[in-house]
C-alpha atoms as a PDB file:
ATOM      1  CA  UNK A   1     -55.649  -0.878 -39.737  1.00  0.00           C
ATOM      2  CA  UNK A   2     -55.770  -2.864 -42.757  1.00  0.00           C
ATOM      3  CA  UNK A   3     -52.860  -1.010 -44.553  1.00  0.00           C
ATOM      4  CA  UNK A   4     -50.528  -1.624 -41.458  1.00  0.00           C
ATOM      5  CA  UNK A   5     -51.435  -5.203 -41.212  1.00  0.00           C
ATOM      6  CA  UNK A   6     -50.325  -5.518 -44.839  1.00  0.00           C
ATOM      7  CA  UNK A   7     -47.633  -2.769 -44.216  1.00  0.00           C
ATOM      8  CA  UNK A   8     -45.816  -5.773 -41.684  1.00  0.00           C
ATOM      9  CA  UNK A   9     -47.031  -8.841 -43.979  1.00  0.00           C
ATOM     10  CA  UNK A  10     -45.065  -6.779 -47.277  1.00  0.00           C
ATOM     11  CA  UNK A  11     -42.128  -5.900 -44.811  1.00  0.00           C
ATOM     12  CA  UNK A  12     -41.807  -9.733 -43.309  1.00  0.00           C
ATOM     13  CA  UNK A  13     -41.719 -10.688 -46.526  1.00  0.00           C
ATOM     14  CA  UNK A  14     -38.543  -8.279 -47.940  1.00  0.00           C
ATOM     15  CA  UNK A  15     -36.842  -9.574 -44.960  1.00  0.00           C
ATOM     16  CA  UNK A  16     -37.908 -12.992 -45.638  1.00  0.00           C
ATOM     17  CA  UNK A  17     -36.265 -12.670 -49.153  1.00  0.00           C
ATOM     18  CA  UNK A  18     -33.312 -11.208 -48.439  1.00  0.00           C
ATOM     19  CA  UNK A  19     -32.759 -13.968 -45.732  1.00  0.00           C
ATOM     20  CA  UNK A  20     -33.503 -16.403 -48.067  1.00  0.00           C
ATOM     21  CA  UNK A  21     -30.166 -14.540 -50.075  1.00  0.00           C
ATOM     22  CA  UNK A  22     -28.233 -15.130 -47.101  1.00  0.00           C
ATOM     23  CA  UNK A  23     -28.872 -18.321 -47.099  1.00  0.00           C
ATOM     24  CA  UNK A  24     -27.278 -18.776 -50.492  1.00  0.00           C
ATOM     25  CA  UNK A  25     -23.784 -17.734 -48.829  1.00  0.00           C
ATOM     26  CA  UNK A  26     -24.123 -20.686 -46.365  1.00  0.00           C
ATOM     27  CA  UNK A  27     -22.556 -23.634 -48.308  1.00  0.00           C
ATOM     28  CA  UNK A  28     -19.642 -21.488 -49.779  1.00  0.00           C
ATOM     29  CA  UNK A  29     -18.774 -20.033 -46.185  1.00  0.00           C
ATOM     30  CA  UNK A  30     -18.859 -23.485 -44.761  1.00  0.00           C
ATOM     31  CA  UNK A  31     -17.156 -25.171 -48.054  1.00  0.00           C
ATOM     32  CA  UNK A  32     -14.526 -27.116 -45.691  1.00  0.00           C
ATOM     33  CA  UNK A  33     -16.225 -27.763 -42.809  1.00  0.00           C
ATOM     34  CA  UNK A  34     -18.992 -30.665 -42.839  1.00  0.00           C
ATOM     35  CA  UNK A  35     -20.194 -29.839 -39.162  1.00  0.00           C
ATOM     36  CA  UNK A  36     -20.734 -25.998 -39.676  1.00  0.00           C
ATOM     37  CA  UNK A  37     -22.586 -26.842 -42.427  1.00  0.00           C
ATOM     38  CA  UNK A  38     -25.108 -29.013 -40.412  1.00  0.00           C
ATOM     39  CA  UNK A  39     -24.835 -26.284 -37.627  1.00  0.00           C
ATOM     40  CA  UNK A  40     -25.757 -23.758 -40.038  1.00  0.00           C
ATOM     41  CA  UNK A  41     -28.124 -25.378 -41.547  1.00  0.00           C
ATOM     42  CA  UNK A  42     -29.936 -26.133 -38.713  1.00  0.00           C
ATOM     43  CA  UNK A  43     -30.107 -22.499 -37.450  1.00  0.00           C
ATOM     44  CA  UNK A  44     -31.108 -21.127 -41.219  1.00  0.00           C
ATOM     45  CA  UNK A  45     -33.985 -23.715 -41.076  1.00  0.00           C
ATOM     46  CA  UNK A  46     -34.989 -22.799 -37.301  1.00  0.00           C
ATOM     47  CA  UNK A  47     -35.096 -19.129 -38.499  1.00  0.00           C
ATOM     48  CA  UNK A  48     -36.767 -20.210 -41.747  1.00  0.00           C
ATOM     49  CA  UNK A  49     -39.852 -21.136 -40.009  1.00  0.00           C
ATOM     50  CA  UNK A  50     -39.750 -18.567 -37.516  1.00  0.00           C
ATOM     51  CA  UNK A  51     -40.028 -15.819 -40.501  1.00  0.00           C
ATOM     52  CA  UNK A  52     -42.506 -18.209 -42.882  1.00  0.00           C
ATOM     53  CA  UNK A  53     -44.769 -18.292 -39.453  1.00  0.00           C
ATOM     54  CA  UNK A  54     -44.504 -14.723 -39.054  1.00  0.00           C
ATOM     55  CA  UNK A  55     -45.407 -13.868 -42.513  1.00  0.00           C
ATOM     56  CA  UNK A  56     -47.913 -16.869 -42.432  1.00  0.00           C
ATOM     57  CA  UNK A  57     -49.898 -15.506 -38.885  1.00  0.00           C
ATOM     58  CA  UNK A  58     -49.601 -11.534 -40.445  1.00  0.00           C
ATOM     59  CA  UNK A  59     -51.401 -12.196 -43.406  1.00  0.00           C
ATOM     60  CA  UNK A  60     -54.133 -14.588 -41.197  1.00  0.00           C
ATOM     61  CA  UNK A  61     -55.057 -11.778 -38.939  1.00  0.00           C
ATOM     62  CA  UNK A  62     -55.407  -9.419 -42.030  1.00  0.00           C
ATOM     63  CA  UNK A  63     -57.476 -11.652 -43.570  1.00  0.00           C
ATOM     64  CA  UNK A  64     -59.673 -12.249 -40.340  1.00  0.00           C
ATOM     65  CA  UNK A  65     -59.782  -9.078 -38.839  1.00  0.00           C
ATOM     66  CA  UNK A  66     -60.940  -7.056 -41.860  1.00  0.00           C
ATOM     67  CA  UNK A  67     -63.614 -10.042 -43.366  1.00  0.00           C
ATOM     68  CA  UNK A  68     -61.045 -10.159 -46.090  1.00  0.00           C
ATOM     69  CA  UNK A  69     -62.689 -13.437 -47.574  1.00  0.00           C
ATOM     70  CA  UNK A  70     -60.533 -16.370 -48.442  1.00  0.00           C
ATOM     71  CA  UNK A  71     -59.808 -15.388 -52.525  1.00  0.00           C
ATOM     72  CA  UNK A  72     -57.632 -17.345 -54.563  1.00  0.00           C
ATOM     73  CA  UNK A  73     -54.548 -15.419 -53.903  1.00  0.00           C
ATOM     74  CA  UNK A  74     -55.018 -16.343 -50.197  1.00  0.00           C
ATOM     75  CA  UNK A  75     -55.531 -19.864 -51.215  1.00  0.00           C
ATOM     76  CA  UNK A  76     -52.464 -19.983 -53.133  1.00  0.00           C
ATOM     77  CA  UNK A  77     -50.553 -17.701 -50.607  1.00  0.00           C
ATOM     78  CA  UNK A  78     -51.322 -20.681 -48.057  1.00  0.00           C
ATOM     79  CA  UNK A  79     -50.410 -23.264 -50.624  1.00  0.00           C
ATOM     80  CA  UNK A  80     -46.630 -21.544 -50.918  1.00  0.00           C
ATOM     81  CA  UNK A  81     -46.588 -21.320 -47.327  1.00  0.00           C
ATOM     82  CA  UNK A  82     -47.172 -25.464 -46.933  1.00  0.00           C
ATOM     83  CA  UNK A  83     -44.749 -25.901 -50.204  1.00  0.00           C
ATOM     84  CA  UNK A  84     -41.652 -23.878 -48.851  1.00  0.00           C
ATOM     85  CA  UNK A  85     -41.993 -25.194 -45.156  1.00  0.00           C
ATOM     86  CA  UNK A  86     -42.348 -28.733 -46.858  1.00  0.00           C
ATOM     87  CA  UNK A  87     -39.154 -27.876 -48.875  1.00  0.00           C
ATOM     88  CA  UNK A  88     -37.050 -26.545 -45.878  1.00  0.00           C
ATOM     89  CA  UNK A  89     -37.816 -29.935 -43.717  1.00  0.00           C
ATOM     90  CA  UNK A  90     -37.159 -32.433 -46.080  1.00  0.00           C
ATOM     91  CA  UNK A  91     -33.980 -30.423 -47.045  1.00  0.00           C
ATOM     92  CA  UNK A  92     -33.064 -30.026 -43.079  1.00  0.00           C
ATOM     93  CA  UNK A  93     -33.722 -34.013 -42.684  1.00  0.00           C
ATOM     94  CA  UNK A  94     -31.823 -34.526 -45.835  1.00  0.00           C
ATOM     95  CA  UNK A  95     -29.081 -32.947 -44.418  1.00  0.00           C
ATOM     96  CA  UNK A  96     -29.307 -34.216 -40.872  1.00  0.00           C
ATOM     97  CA  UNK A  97     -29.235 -37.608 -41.673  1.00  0.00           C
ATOM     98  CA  UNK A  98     -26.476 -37.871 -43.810  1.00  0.00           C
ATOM     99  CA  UNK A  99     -23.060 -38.873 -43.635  1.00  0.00           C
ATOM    100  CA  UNK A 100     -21.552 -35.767 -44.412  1.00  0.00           C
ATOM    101  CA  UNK A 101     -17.802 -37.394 -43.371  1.00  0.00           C
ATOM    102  CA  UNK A 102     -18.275 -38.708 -46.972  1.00  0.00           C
ATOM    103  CA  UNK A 103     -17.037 -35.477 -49.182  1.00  0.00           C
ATOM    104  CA  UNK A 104     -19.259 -36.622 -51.665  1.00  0.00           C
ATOM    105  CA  UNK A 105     -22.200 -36.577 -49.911  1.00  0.00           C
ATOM    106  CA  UNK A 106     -21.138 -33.269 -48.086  1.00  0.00           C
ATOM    107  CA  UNK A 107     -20.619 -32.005 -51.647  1.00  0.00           C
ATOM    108  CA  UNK A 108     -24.163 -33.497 -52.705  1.00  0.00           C
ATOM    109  CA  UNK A 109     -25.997 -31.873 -49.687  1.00  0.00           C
ATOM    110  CA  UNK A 110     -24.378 -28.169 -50.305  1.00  0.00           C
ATOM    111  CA  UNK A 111     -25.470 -28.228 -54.137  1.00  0.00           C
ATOM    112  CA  UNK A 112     -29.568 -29.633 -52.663  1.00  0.00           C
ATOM    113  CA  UNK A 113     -29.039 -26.506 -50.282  1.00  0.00           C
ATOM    114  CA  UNK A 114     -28.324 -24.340 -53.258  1.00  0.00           C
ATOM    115  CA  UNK A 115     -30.925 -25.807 -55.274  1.00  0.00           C
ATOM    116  CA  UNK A 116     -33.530 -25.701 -52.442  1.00  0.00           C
ATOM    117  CA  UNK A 117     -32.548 -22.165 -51.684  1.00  0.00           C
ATOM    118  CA  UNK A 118     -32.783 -20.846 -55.559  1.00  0.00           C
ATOM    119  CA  UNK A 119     -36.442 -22.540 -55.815  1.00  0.00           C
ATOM    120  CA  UNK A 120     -37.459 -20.829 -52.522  1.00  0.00           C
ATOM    121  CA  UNK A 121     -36.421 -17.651 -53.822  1.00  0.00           C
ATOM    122  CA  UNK A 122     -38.568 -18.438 -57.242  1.00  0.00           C
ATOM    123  CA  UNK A 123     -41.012 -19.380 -55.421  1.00  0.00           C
ATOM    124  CA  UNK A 124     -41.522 -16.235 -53.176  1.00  0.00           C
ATOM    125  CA  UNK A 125     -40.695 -13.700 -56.028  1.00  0.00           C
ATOM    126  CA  UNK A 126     -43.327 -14.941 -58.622  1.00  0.00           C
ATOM    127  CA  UNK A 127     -45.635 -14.867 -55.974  1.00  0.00           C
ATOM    128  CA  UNK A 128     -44.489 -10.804 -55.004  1.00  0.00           C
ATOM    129  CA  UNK A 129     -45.284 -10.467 -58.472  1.00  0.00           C
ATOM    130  CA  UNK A 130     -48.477 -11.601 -59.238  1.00  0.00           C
ATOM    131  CA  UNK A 131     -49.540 -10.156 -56.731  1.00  0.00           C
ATOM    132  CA  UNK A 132     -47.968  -6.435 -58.004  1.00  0.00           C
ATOM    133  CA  UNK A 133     -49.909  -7.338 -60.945  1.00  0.00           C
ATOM    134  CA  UNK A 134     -52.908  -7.944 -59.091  1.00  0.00           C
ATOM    135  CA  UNK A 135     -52.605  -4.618 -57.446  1.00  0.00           C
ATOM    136  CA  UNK A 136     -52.224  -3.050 -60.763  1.00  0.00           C
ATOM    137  CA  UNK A 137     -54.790  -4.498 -62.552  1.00  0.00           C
ATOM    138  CA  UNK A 138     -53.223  -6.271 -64.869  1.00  0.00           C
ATOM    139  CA  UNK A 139     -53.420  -9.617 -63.462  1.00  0.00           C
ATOM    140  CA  UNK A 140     -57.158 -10.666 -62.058  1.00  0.00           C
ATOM    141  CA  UNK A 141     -57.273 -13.695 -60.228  1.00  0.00           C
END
């Protein structure tokens, strides 16, 4: 039961990557147009937490139903959790509040997107691989 559990917490998280991917595309396919940029946004962020919560409440069952202890990699597993969905709201309200009429603004919130987006990504693949380390034995923590 334990390997499936962690079997759909690996899986959520591939998809959650290559979402996070996606989401690179979104300020180049909405380069001219300030309001499906906001719309987009909006929908990347409302399936942003849907996925983080997902991966979030997968990996909480696994740890509860098999005893699994809270060990530092689940410490620091919840720590990216609270990091990225702090990231993705203040990026959303960023976005949402301002005056993206102004095309340097609208320019200004499409490169935070990016730069949001990029760290995200950092974020989730250093943690894929420590913990690949971890499973190898390389890395004990």
């Amino acid at each position: 039961m334990l390997e499936e559990m962690l079997m759909t917490h690996s899986i959520l998280i591939k998809a959650f990557l290559g979402f996070l991917v996606l989401g690179l595309f979104i300020p180049f396919m909405t380069k001219n147009n300030s309001l499906k940029f906001k719309k987009f946004s909006f929908m990347f962020t409302m399936i942003f937490q849907g996925l983080a919560t997902m991966i979030a409440f997968a990996g909480l069952i696994a740890v509860v139903s098999e005893d699994l202890g809270f060990a530092t990699t689940t410490i620091i597993m919840i720590a990216i959790f609270a990091l990225m969905m702090f990231l993705e709201i203040k990026k959303y309200k960023g976005i949402k509040k301002a005056n993206l009429s102004d095309a340097l603004v609208f320019k200004s919130s499409r490169a935070s997107f990016l730069k949001v987006n990029v760290l995200q990504i950092f974020i989730l693949v250093a943690m894929v691989i420590m913990m690949i380390l971890r499973a190898k034995g390389i890395l004990s923590i």
